[in-house]
C-alpha atoms as a PDB file:
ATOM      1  CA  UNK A   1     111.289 -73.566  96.348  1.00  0.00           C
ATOM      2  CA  UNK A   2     114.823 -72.199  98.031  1.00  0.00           C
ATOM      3  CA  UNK A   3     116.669 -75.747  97.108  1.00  0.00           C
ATOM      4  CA  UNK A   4     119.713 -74.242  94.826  1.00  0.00           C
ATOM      5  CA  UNK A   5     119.571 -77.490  93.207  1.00  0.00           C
ATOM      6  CA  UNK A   6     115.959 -78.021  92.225  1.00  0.00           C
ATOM      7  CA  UNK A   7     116.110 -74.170  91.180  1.00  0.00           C
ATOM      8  CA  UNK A   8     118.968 -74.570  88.721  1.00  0.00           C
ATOM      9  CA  UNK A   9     117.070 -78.197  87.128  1.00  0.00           C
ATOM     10  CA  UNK A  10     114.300 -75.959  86.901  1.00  0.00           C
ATOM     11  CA  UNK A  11     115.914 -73.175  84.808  1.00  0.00           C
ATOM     12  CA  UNK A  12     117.434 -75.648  82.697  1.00  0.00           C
ATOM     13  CA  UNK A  13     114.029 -77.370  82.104  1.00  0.00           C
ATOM     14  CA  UNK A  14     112.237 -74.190  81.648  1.00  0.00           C
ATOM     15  CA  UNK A  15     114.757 -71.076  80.644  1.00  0.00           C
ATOM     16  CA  UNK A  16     112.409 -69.614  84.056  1.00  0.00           C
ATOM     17  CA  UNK A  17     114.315 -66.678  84.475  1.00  0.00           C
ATOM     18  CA  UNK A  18     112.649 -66.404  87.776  1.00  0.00           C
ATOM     19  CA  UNK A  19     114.501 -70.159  88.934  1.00  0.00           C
ATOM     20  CA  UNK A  20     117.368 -68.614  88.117  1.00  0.00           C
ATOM     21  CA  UNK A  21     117.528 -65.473  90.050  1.00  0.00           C
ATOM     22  CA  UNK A  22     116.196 -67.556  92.970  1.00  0.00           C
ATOM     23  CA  UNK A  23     118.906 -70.358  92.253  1.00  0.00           C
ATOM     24  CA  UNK A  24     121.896 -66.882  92.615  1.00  0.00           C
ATOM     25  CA  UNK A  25     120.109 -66.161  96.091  1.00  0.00           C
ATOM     26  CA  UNK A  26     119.697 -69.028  97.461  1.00  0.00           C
ATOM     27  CA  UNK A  27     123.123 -70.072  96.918  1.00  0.00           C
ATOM     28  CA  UNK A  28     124.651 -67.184  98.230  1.00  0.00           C
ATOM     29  CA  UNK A  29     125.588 -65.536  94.913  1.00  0.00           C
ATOM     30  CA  UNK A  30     124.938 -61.850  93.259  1.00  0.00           C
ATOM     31  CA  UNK A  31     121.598 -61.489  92.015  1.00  0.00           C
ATOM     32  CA  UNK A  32     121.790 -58.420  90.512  1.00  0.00           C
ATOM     33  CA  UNK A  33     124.759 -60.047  88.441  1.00  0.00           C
ATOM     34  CA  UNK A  34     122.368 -62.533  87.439  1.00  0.00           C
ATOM     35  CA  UNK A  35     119.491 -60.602  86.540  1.00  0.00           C
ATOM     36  CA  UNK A  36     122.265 -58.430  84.499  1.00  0.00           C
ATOM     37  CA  UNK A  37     123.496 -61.221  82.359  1.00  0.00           C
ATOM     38  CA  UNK A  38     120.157 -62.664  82.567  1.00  0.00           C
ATOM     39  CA  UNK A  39     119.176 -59.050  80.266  1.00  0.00           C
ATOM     40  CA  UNK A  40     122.134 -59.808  78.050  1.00  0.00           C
ATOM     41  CA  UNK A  41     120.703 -63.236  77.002  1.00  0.00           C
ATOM     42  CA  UNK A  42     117.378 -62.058  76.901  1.00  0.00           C
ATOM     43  CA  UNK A  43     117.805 -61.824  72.545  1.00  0.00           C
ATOM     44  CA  UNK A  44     118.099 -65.912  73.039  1.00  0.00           C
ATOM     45  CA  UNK A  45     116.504 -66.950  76.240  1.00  0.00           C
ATOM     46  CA  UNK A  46     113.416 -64.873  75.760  1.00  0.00           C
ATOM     47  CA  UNK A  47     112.620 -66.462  71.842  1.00  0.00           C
ATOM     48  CA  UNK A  48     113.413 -69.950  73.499  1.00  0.00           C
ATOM     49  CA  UNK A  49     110.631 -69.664  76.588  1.00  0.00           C
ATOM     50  CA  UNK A  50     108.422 -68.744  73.362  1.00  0.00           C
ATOM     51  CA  UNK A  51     109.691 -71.822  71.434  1.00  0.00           C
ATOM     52  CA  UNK A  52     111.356 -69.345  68.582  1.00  0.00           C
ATOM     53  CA  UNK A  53     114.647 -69.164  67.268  1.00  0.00           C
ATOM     54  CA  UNK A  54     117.053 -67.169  69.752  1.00  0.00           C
ATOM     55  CA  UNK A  55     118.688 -63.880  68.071  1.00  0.00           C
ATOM     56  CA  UNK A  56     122.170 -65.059  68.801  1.00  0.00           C
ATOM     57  CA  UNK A  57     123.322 -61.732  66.852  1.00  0.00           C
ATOM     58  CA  UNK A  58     121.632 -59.495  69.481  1.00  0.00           C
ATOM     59  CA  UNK A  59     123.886 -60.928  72.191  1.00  0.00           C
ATOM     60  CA  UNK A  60     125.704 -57.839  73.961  1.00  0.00           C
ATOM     61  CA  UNK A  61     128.607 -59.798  74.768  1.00  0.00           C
ATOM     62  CA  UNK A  62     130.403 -56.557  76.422  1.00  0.00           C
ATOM     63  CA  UNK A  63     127.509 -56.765  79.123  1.00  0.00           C
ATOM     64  CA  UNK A  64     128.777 -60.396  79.816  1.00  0.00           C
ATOM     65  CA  UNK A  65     132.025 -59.465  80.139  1.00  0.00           C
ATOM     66  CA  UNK A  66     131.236 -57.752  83.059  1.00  0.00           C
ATOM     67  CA  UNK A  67     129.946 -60.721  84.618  1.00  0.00           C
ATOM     68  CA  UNK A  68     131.827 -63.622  83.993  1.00  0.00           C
ATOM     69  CA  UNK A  69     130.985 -65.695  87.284  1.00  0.00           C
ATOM     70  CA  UNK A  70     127.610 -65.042  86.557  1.00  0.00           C
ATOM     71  CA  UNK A  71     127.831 -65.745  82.524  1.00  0.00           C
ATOM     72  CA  UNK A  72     129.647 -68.545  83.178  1.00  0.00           C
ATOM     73  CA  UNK A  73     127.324 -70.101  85.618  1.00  0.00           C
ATOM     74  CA  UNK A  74     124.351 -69.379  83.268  1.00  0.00           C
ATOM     75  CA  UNK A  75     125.953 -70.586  80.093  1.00  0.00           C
ATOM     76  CA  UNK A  76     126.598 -73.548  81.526  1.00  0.00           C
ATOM     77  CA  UNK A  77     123.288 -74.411  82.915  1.00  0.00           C
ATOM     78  CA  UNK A  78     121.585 -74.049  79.750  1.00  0.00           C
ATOM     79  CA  UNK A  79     124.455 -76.267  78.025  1.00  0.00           C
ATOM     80  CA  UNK A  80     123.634 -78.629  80.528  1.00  0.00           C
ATOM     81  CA  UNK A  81     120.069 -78.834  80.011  1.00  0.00           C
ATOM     82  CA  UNK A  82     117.737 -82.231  78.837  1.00  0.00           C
ATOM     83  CA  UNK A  83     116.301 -79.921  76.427  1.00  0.00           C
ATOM     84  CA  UNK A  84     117.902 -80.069  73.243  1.00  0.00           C
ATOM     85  CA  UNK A  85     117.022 -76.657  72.697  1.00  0.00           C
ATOM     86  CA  UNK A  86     118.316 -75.263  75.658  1.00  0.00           C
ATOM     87  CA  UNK A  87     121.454 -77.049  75.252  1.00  0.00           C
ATOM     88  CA  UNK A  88     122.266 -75.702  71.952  1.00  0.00           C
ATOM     89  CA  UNK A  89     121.820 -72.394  73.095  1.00  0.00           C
ATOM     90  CA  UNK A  90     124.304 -73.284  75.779  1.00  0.00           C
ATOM     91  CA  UNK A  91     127.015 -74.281  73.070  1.00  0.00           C
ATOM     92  CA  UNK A  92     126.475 -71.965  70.744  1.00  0.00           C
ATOM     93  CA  UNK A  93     126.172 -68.824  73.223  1.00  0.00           C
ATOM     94  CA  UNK A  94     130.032 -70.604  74.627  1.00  0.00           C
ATOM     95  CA  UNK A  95     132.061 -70.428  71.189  1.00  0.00           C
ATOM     96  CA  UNK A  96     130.044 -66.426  70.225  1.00  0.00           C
ATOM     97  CA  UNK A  97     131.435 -65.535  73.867  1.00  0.00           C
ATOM     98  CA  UNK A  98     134.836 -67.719  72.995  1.00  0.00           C
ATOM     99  CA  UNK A  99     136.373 -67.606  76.804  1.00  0.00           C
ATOM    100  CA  UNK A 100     138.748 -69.868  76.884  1.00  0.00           C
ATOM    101  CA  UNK A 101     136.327 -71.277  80.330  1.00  0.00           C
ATOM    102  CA  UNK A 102     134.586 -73.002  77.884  1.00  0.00           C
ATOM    103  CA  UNK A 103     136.977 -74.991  76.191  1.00  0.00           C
ATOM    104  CA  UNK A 104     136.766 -78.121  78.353  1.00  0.00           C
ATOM    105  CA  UNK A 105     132.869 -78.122  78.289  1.00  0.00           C
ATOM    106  CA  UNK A 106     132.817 -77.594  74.567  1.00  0.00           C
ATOM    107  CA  UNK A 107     135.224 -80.230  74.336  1.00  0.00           C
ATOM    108  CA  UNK A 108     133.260 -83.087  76.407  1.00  0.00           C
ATOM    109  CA  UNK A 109     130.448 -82.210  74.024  1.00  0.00           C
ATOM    110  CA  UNK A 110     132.303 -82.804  70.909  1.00  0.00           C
ATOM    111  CA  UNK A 111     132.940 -86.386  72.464  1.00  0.00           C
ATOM    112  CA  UNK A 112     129.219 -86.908  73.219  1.00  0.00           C
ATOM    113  CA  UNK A 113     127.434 -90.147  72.069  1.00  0.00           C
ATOM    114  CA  UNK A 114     124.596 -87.893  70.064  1.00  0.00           C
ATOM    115  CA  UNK A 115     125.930 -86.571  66.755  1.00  0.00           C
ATOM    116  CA  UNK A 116     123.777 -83.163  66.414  1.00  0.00           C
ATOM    117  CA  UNK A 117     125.147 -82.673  69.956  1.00  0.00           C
ATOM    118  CA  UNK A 118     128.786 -83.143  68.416  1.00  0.00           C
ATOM    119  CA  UNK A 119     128.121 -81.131  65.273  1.00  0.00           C
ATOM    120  CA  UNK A 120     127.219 -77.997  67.515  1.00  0.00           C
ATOM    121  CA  UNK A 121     130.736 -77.941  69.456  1.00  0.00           C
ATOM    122  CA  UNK A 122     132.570 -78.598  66.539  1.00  0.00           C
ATOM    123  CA  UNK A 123     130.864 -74.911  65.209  1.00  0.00           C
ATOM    124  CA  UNK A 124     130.791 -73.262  68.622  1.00  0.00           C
ATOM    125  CA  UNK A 125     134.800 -74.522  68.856  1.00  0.00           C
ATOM    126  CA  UNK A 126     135.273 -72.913  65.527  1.00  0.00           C
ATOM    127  CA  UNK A 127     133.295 -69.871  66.236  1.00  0.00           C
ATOM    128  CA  UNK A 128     135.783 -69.423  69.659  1.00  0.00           C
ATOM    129  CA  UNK A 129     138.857 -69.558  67.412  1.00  0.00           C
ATOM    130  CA  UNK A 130     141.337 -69.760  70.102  1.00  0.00           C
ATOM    131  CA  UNK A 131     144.518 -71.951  70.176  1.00  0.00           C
ATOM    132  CA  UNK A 132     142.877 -73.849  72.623  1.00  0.00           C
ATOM    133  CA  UNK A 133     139.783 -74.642  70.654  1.00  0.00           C
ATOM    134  CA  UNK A 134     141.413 -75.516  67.421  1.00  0.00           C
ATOM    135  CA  UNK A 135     143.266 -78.242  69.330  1.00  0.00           C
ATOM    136  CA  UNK A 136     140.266 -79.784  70.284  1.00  0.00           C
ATOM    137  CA  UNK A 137     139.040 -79.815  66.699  1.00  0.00           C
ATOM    138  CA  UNK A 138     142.718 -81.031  65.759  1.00  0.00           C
ATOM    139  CA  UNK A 139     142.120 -83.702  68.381  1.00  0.00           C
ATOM    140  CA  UNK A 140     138.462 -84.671  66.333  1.00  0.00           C
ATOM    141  CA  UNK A 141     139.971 -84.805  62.912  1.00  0.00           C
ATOM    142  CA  UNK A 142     140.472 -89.250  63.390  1.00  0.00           C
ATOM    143  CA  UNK A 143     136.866 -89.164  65.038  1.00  0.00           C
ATOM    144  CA  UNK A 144     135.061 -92.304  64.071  1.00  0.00           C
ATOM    145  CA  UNK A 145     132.188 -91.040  62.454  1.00  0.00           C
ATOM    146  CA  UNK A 146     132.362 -89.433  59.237  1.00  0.00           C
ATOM    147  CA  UNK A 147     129.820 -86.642  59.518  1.00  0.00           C
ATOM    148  CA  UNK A 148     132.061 -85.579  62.869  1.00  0.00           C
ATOM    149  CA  UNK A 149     135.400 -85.593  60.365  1.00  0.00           C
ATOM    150  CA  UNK A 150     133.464 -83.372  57.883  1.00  0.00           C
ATOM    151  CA  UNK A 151     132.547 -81.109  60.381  1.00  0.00           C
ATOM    152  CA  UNK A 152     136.014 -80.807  61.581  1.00  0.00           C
ATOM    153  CA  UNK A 153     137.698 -79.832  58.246  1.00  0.00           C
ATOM    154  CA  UNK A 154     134.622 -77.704  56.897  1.00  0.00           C
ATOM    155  CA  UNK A 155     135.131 -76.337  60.669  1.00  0.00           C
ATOM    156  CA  UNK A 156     139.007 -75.616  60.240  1.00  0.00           C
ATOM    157  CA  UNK A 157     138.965 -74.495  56.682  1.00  0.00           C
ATOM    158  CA  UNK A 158     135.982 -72.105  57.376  1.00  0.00           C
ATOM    159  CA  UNK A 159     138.477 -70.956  60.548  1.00  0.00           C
ATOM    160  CA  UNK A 160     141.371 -70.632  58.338  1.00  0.00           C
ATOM    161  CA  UNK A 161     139.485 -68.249  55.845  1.00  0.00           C
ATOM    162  CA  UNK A 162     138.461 -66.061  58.239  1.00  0.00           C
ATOM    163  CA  UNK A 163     141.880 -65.258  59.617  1.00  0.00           C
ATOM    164  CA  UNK A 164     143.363 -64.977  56.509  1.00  0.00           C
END
């Protein structure tokens, strides 16, 4: 399988670390950048292939840094995923790495139809704590449902203490 796209749906069906290398190559990007970042997440993609709970705290996020195409890129596809799973990974791993490249996808999620998917930008916006990401939580504070408002004040007051 050398079809980029079918290599990408397949590493965000399966976490296959293999897909993914083979998505970088076939699409004319750096492997080896891949495979790098790909070691990075390895504390949460690794307990996810095994259906555990990823060790978010063993992120090295100074090893992403180093790679942010490729970080980017993989971040994404996992926040992208069908699998809930997968996708929470995704949203969580964008507000620990807080680049201000995720703002806009962290915001479309907080907009999303399914609540839990709401809930988990609302934290991973809070966890960025950037101007950017607080006024996309500002912008949540009228939301409609009232789980989503809770979230967003337990969100900003949570911020608040921790800068203070």
């Amino acid at each position: 399988m050398s079809d980029p796209g079918a290599l990408s749906r397949d590493f965000q069906e399966t976490a296959n670390l293999r897909s993914l290398i083979e998505f970088a190559r076939a699409s004319g990007r750096d492997a080896k950048g891949y495979e790098r970042v790909a070691d990075g997440l390895e504390p949460v993609l690794g307990p996810l292939r095994l259906g555990e709970h990823p060790r978010y705290g063993e992120v090295g996020t100074a090893e992403l840094e180093r790679e942010v195409g490729a970080t980017c890129d993989i971040v994404r596809f996992l926040a992208a995923s069908p699998k809930a799973d997968l996708r929470v990974a995704g949203l969580t791993l964008m507000g620990i790495l807080g680049w201000d490249e995720f703002i806009d996808d962290l915001s479309d999620a907080a907009r999303s139809p399914e609540q839990w998917e709401r809930l988990t930008a609302i934290d991973a916006l809070a966890r960025a704590g950037s101007a950017l990401s607080f006024g996309v939580l500002d912008a949540l504070r009228e939301h409609s449902d009232p789980e989503t408002r809770d979230a967003v004040a337990a969100a900003r007051r949570s911020a608040e203490r921790a800068q203070s």
